[in-house]
Every structure is written in structure tokens, then in C-alpha cells.
C-alpha atoms as a PDB file:
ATOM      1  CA  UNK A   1     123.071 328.028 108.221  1.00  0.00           C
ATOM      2  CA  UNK A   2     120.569 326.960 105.078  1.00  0.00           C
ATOM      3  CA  UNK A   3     117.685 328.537 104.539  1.00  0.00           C
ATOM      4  CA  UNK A   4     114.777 326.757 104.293  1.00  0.00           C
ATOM      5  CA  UNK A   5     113.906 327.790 100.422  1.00  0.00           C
ATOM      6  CA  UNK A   6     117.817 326.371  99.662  1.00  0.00           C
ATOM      7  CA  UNK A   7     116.754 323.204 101.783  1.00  0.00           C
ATOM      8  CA  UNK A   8     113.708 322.690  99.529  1.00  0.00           C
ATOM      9  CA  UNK A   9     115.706 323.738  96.277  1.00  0.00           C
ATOM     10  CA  UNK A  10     117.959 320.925  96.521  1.00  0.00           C
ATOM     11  CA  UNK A  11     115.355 318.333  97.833  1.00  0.00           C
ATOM     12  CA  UNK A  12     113.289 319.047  94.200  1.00  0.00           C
ATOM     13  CA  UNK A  13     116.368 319.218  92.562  1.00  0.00           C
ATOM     14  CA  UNK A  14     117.361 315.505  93.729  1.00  0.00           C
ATOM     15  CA  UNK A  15     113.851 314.076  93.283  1.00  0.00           C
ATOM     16  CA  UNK A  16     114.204 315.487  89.937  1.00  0.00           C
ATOM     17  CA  UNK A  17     117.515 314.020  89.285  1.00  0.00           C
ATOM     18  CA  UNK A  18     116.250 310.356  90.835  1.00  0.00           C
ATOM     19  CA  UNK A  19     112.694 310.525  89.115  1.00  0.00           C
ATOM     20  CA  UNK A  20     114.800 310.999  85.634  1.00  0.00           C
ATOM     21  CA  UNK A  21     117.437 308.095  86.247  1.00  0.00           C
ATOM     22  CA  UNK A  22     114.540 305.695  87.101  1.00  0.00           C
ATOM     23  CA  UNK A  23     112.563 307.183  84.115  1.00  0.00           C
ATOM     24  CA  UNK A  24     115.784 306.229  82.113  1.00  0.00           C
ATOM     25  CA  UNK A  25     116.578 302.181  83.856  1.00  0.00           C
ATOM     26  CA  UNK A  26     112.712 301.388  82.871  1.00  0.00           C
ATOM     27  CA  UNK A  27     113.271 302.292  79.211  1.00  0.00           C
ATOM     28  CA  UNK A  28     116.509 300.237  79.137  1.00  0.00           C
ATOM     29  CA  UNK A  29     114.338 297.253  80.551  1.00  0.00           C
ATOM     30  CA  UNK A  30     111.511 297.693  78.188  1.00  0.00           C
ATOM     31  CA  UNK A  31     111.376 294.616  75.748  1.00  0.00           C
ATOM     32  CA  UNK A  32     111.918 296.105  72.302  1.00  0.00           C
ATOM     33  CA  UNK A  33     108.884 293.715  69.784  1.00  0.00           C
ATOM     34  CA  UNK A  34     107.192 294.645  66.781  1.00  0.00           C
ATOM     35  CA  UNK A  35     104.304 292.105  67.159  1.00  0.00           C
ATOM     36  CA  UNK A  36     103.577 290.891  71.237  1.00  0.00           C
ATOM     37  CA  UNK A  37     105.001 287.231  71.594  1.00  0.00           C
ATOM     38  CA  UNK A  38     101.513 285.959  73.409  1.00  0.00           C
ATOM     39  CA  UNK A  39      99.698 287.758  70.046  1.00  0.00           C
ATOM     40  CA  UNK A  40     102.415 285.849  67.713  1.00  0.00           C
ATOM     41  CA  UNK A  41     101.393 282.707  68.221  1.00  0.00           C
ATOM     42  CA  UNK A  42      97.432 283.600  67.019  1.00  0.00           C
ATOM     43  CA  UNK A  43      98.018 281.239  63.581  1.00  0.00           C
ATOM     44  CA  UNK A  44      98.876 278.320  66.359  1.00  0.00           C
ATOM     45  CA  UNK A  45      96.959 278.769  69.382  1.00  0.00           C
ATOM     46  CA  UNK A  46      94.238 281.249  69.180  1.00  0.00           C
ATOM     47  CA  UNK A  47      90.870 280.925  69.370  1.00  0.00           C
ATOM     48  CA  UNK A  48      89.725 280.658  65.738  1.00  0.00           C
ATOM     49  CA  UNK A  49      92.603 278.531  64.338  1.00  0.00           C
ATOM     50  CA  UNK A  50      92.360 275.934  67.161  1.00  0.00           C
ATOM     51  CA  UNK A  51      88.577 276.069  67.442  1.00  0.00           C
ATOM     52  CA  UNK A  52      86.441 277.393  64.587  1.00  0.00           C
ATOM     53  CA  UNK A  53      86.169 274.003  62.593  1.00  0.00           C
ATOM     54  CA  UNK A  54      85.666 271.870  65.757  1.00  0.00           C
ATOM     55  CA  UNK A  55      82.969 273.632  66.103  1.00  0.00           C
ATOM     56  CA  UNK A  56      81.397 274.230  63.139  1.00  0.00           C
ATOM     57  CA  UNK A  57      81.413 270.391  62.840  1.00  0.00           C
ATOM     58  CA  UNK A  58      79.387 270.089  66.232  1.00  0.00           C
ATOM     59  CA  UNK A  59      76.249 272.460  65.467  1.00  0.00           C
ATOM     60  CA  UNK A  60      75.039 272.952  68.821  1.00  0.00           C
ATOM     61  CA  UNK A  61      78.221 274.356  70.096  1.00  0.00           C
ATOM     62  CA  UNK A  62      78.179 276.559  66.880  1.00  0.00           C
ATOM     63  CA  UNK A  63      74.765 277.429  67.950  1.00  0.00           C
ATOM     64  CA  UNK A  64      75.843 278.384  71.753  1.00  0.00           C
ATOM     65  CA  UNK A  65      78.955 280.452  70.948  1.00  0.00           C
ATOM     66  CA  UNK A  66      77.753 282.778  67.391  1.00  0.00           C
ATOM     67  CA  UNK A  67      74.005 282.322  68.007  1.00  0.00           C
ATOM     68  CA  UNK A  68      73.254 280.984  64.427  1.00  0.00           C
ATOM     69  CA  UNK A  69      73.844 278.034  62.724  1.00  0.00           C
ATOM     70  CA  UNK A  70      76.783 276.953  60.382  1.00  0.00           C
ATOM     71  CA  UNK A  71      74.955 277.675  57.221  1.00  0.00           C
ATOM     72  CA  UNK A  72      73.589 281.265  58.221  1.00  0.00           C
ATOM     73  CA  UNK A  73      77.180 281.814  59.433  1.00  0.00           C
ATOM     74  CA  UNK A  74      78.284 281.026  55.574  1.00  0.00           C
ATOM     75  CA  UNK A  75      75.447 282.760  53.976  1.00  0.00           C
ATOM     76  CA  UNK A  76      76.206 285.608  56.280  1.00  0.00           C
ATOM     77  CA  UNK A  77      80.066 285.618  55.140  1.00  0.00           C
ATOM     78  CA  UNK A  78      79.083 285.403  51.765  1.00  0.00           C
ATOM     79  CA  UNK A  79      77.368 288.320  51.743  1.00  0.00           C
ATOM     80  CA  UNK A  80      79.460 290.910  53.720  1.00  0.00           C
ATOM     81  CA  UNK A  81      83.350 289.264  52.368  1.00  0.00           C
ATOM     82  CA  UNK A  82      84.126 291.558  49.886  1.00  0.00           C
ATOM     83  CA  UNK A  83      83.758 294.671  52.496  1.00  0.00           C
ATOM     84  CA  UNK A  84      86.190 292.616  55.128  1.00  0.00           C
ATOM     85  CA  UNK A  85      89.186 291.775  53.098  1.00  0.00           C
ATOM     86  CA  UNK A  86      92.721 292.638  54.430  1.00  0.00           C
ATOM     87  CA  UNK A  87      94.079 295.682  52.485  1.00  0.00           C
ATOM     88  CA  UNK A  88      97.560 294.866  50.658  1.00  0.00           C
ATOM     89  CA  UNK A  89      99.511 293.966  53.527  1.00  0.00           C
ATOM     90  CA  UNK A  90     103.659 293.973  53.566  1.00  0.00           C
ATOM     91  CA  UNK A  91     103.366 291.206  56.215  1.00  0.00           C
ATOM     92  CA  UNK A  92     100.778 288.647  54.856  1.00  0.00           C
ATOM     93  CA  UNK A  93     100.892 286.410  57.534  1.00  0.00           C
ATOM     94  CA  UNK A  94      99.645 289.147  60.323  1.00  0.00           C
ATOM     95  CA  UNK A  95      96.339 289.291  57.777  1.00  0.00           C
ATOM     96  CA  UNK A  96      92.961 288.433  59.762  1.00  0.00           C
ATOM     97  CA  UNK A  97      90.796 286.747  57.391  1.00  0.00           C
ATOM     98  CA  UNK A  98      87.177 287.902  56.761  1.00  0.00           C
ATOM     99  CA  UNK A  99      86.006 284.563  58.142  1.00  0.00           C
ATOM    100  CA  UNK A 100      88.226 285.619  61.305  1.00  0.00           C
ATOM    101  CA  UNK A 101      86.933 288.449  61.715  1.00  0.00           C
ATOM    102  CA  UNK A 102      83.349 288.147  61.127  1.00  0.00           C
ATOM    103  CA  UNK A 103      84.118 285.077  63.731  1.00  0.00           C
ATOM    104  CA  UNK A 104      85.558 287.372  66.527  1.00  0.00           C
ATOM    105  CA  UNK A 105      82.616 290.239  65.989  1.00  0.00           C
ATOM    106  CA  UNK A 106      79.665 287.843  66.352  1.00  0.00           C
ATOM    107  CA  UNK A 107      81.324 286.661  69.457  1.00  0.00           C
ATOM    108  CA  UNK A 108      81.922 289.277  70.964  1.00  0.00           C
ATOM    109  CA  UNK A 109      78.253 290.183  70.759  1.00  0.00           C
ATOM    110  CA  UNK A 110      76.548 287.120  71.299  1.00  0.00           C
ATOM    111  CA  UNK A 111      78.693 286.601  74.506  1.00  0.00           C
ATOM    112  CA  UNK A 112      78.463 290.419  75.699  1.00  0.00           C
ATOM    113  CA  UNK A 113      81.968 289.753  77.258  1.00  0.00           C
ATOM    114  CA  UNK A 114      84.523 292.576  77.462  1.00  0.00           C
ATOM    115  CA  UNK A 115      86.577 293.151  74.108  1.00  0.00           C
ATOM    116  CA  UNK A 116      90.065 292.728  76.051  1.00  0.00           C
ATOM    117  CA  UNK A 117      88.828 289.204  77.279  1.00  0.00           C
ATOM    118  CA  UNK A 118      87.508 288.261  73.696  1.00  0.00           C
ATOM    119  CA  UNK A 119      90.956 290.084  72.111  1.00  0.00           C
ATOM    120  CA  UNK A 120      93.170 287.559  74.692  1.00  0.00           C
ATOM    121  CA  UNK A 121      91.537 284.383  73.473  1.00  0.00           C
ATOM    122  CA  UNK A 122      91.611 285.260  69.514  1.00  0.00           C
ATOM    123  CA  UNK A 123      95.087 286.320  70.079  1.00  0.00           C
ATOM    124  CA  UNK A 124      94.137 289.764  68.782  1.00  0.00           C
ATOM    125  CA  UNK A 125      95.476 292.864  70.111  1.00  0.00           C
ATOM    126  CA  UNK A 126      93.039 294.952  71.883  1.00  0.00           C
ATOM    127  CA  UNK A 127      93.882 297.870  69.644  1.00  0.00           C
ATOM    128  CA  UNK A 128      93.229 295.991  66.611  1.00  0.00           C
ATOM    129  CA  UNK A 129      90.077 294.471  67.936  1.00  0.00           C
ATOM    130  CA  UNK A 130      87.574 297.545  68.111  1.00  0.00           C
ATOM    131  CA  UNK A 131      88.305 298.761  64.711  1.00  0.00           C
ATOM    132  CA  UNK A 132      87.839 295.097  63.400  1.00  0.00           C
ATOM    133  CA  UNK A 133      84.125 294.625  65.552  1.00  0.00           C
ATOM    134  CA  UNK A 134      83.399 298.127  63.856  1.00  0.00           C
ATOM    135  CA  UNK A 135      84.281 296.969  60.748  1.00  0.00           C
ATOM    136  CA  UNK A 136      82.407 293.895  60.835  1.00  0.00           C
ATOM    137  CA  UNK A 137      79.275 295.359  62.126  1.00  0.00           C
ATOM    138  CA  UNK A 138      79.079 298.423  59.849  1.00  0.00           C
ATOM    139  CA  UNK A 139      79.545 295.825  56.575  1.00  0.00           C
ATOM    140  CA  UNK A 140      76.416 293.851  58.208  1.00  0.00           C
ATOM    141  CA  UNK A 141      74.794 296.782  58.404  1.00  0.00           C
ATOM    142  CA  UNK A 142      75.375 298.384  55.052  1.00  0.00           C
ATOM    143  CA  UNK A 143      74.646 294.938  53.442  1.00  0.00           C
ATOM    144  CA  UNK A 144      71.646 293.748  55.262  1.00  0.00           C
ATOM    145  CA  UNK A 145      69.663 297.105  55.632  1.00  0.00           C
ATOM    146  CA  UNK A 146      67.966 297.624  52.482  1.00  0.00           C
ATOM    147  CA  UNK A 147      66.366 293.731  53.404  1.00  0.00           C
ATOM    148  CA  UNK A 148      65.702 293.829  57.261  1.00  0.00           C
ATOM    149  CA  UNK A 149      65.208 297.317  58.352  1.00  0.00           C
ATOM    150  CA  UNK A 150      62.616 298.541  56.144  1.00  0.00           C
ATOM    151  CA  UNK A 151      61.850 302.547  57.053  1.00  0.00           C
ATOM    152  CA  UNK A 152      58.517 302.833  58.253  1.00  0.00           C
ATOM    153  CA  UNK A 153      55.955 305.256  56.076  1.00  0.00           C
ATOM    154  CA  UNK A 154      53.725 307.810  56.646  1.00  0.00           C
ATOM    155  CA  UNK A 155      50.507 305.776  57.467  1.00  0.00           C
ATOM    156  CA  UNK A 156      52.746 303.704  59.564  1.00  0.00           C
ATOM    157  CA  UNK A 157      54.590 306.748  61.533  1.00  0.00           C
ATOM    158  CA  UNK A 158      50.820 308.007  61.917  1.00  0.00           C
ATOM    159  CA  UNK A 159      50.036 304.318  63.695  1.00  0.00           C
ATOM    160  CA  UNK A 160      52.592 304.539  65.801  1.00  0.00           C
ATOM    161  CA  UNK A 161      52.076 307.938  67.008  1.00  0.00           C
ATOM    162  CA  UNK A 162      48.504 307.017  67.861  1.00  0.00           C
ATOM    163  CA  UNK A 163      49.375 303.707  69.795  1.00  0.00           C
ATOM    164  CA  UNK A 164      51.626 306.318  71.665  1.00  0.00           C
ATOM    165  CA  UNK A 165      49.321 308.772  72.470  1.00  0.00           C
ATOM    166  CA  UNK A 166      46.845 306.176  72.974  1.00  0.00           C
ATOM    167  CA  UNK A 167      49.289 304.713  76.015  1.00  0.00           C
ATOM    168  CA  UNK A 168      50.353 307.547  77.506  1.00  0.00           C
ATOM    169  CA  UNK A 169      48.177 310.386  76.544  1.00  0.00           C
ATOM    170  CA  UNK A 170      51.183 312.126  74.784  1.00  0.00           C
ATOM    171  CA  UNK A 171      50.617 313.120  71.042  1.00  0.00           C
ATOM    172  CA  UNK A 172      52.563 313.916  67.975  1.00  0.00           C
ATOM    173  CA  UNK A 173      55.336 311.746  69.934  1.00  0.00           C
ATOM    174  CA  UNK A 174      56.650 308.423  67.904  1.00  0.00           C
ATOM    175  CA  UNK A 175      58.230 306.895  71.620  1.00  0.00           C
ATOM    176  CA  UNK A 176      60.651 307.908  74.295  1.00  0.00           C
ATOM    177  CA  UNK A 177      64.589 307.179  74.820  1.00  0.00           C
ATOM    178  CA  UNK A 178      64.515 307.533  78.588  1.00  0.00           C
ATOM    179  CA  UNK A 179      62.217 307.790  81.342  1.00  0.00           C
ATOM    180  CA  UNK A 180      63.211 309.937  84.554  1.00  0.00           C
ATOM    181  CA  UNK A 181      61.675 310.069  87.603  1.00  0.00           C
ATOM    182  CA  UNK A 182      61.055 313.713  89.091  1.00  0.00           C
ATOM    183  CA  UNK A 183      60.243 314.588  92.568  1.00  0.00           C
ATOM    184  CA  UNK A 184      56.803 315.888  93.034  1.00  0.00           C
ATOM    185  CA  UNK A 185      54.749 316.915  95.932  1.00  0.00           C
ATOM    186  CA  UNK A 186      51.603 314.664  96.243  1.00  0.00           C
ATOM    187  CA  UNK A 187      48.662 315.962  96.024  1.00  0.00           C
ATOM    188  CA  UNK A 188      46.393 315.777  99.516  1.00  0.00           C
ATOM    189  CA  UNK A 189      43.072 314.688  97.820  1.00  0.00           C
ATOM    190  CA  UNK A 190      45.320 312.342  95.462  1.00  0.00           C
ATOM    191  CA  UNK A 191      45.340 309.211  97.838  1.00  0.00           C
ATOM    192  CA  UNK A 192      46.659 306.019  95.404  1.00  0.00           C
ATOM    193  CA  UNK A 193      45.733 307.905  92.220  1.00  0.00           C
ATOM    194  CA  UNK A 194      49.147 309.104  91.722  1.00  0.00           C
ATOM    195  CA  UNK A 195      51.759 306.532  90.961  1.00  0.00           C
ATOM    196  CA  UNK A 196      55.345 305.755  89.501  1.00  0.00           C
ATOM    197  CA  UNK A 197      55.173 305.804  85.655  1.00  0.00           C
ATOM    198  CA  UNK A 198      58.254 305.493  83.154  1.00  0.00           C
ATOM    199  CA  UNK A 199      57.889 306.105  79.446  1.00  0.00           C
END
């Protein structure tokens, strides 16, 4: 008669042995594809190729989906192309334009949809999609900083450090990230004077 340790030897021994032959049949099934089929047909079907000029002909769509206008769109492009262009590529044709992606970023944030839904209708892989948005919005950045986000100075850190003292009686602070709420025992005398404020 079998112990019960021999019993439970061979019954991990065959799960092993069945685990590895299934492990084995899925990687014979596996579709062997550089480039996605669906994601191959992006120069035909996606978004920007079958789209982008429809709309930029019909302003108030242009409007709805980038959340500017034709001509800032250009201006825009015009200003941050030289940081977007493809690298040297050995496959040309997989290139995504600058005009692409600056297209695909300021979707992506004017609609606030998830990148994997935005990635499916571009025809872009999801992989290749964050680094592009990234991209995109760093060369914005770097380009349009020195114009739009002007660093405060001294008198002006001073102001706002008085308007935020003035408001809620906190000084040498410039504003808060967060507010929390803490748990405190009201005070008996208190009646309505103590309520619910968030920095």
C-alpha cells in the first residue's frame, strides 16, 4: 500500500507534466507577426488617415475633437515639428508623422478617454502610444514655456503668500496640494463655530 507522501508525489509530478504540455500547445498556436494585422492597416483605416482632413475642412468638428482651431493646430505644428520627427527608420512606412502624432496627443487630452481606446482608433499600438503622448507633450512644453509660463518674482511670490495668509490665516505658505480632513473632538462651548474647511 502507497503512502500518502508517494500519492501526492506523483499527483505534482503529473500536474507538472500536464501544466508543461499545455504551456507547450499554446506556444505552437500563438500567431507568429512582426507588426499586429488590426495595427497594419493604420495608413488605410485609422483614425488620422481616414479622418484628419475631413475634419480640418469642417472647423467646428475640428473645434470639438482637438479643442483649437485649424490654424492654431498649424501654428502649433509649426512650432514643435522639428522635436517630433521619426528617427531614421529601416521600415519607413511604420513612421508616424509629426502631424500624426501631435494629432493623437491633443486627442487624447482634449477627450480625457483612456490611451488603449484612443491607441485602437489611430491604429497605434498601446505600447507605442504613451511614449508618443510623452513626446508630444514634453516638445509643447519645452517650446511654449519661455512664452506662456512666465516664473513668478519676488514681489509677486510675496503677493501670493499674503492673499494666502490673508484666506486662511497661514503665513510664509505660497498654497496647498491637498486638503485632509482630520477627526477632532468638538469643542462643548464651540456650537456652529467650528466647521469643515479644505485648503
Amino acid at each position: 500500500m502507497e503512502s500518502d507522501s508517494d500519492i501526492e508525489l506523483v499527483t505534482v509530478i503529473t500536474c507538472t507534466t500536464l501544466a508543461l504540455q499545455l504551456q507547450r500547445r499554446k506556444r505552437k498556436q500563438r500567431k507568429n507577426y512582426h507588426v499586429n494585422p488590426y495595427l497594419q492597416l493604420r495608413s488605410t483605416k485609422g483614425r488620422f488617415f481616414k479622418d484628419f482632413d475631413d475634419m480640418r475642412s469642417t472647423p467646428h468638428i475640428f473645434q470639438e475633437n482637438y479643442h483649437m482651431s485649424p490654424q492654431v493646430f498649424n501654428q502649433l505644428l509649426n512650432i514643435i515639428q522639428h522635436r517630433l520627427e521619426p528617427k531614421v527608420s529601416t521600415r519607413p512606412h511604420h513612421a508616424i508623422s509629426p502631424q500624426e502624432k501631435l494629432s493623437v496627443t491633443l486627442e487624447f487630452l482634449a477627450s480625457g478617454s483612456l490611451q488603449r481606446h484612443v491607441a485602437s482608433t489611430y491604429r497605434i499600438s498601446k505600447q507605442r502610444l504613451g511614449p508618443i503622448i510623452e513626446q508630444t507633450s514634453r516638445a509643447i512644453f519645452e517650446e511654449l514655456k519661455a512664452s506662456f509660463m512666465k516664473p513668478p518674482t519676488k514681489q509677486e511670490w510675496v503677493e501670493i503668500s499674503n492673499e494666502y495668509n490673508g484666506l486662511w490665516n497661514f503665513p510664509n505658505t505660497i498654497g496647498a496640494i491637498d486638503g485632509k480632513h482630520v477627526a477632532i473632538k468638538c469643542p462643548i462651548s464651540a456650537g456652529s463655530v467650528v466647521i469643515i474647511v479644505l485648503c
